[in-house]
Protein backbone atom coordinates (compact mmCIF):
# COMPACT_ATOMS: atom_id res chain seq x y z
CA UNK A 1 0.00 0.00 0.00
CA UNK A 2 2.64 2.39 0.88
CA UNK A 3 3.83 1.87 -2.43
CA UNK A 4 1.20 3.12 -3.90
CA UNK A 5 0.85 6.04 -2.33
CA UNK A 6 4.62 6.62 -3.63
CA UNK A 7 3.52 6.19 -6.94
CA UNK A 8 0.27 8.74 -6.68
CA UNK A 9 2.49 11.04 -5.31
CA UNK A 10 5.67 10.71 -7.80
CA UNK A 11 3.30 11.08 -10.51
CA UNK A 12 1.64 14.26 -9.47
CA UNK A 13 5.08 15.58 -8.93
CA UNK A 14 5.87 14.58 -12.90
CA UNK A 15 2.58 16.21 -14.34
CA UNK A 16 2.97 19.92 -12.57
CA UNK A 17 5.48 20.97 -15.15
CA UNK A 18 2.62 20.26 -17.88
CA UNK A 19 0.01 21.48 -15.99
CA UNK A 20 1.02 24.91 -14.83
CA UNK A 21 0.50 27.59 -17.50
CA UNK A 22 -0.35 30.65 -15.06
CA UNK A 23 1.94 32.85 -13.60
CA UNK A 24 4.39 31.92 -10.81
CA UNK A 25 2.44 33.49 -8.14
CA UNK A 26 -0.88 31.81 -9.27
CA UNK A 27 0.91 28.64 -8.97
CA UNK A 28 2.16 28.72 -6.12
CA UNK A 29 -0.93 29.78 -4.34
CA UNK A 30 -3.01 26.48 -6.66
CA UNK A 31 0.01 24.15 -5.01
CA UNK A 32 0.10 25.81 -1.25
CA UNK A 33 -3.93 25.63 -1.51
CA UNK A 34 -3.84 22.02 -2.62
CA UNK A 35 -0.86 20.87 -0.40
CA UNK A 36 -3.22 22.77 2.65
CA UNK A 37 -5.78 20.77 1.45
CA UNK A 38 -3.98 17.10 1.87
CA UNK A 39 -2.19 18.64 5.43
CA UNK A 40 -6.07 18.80 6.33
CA UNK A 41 -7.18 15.61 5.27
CA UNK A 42 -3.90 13.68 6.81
CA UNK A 43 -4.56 15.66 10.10
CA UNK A 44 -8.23 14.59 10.79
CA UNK A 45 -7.27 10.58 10.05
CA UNK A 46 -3.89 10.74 11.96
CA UNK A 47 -4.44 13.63 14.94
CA UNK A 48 -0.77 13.99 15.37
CA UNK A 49 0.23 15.76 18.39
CA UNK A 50 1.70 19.73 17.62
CA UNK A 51 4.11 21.63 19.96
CA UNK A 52 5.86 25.51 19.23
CA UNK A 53 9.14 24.40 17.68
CA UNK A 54 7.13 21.47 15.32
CA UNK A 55 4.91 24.58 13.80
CA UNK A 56 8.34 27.17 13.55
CA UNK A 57 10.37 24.21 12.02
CA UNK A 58 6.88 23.58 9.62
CA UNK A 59 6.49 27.59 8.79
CA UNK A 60 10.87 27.25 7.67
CA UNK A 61 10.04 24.61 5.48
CA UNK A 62 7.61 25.97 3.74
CA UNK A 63 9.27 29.24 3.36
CA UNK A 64 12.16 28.03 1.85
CA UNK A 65 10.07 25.69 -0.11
CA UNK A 66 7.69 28.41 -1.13
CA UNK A 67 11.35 30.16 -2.70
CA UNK A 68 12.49 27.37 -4.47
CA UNK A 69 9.54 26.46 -6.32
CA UNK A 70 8.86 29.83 -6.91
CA UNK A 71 12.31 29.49 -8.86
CA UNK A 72 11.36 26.44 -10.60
CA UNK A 73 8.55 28.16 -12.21
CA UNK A 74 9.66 30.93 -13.37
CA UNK A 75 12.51 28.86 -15.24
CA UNK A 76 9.83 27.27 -16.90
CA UNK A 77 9.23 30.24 -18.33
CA UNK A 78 12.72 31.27 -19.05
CA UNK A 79 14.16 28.58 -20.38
CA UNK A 80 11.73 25.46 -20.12
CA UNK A 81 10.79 22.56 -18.74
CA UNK A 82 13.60 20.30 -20.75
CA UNK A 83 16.36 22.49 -19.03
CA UNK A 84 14.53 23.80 -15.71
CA UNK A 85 13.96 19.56 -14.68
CA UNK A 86 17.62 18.16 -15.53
CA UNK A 87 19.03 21.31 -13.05
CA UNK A 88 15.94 21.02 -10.64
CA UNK A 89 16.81 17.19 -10.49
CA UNK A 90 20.35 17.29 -10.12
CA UNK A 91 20.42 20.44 -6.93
């Protein structure tokens, strides 16, 4: 099973560079809105336990997330998906 849920997720990750024709900042509200979502849905079937240094380490993350994929679109602009995913991969 866990497998699976690999697979779902490896394959989402594949299709956003053919899905995303907006601009960056559009994007990366659609993928904070629908990674929110899943947070949500995980939350209410696991009820993990939350402290002040688990939601400042969380809020990092996603900042420096939020950055780099903020980079990744706009060089799909620039200079495309066939360059943007080899350097994307390789960092």
């Amino acid at each position: 099973m866990a497998f699976l849920i690999a697979l779902i997720n490896i394959v989402a990750w594949a299709l956003i560079p053919l899905t995303v024709r907006k601009s960056p900042a559009s994007q990366i509200a659609g993928m904070g809105i629908g990674a929110s979502a899943t947070a949500l849905i995980i939350y209410l079937f696991t009820r993990p336990a939350f402290d002040l240094a688990t939601w400042a380490v969380a809020f990092c993350a996603g900042a420096l997330w939020t950055i780099g994929q903020m980079g990744q679109f706009i060089s799909f602009k620039r200079i495309g998906v066939s360059g943007t995913i080899p350097l994307s991969a390789g960092f």
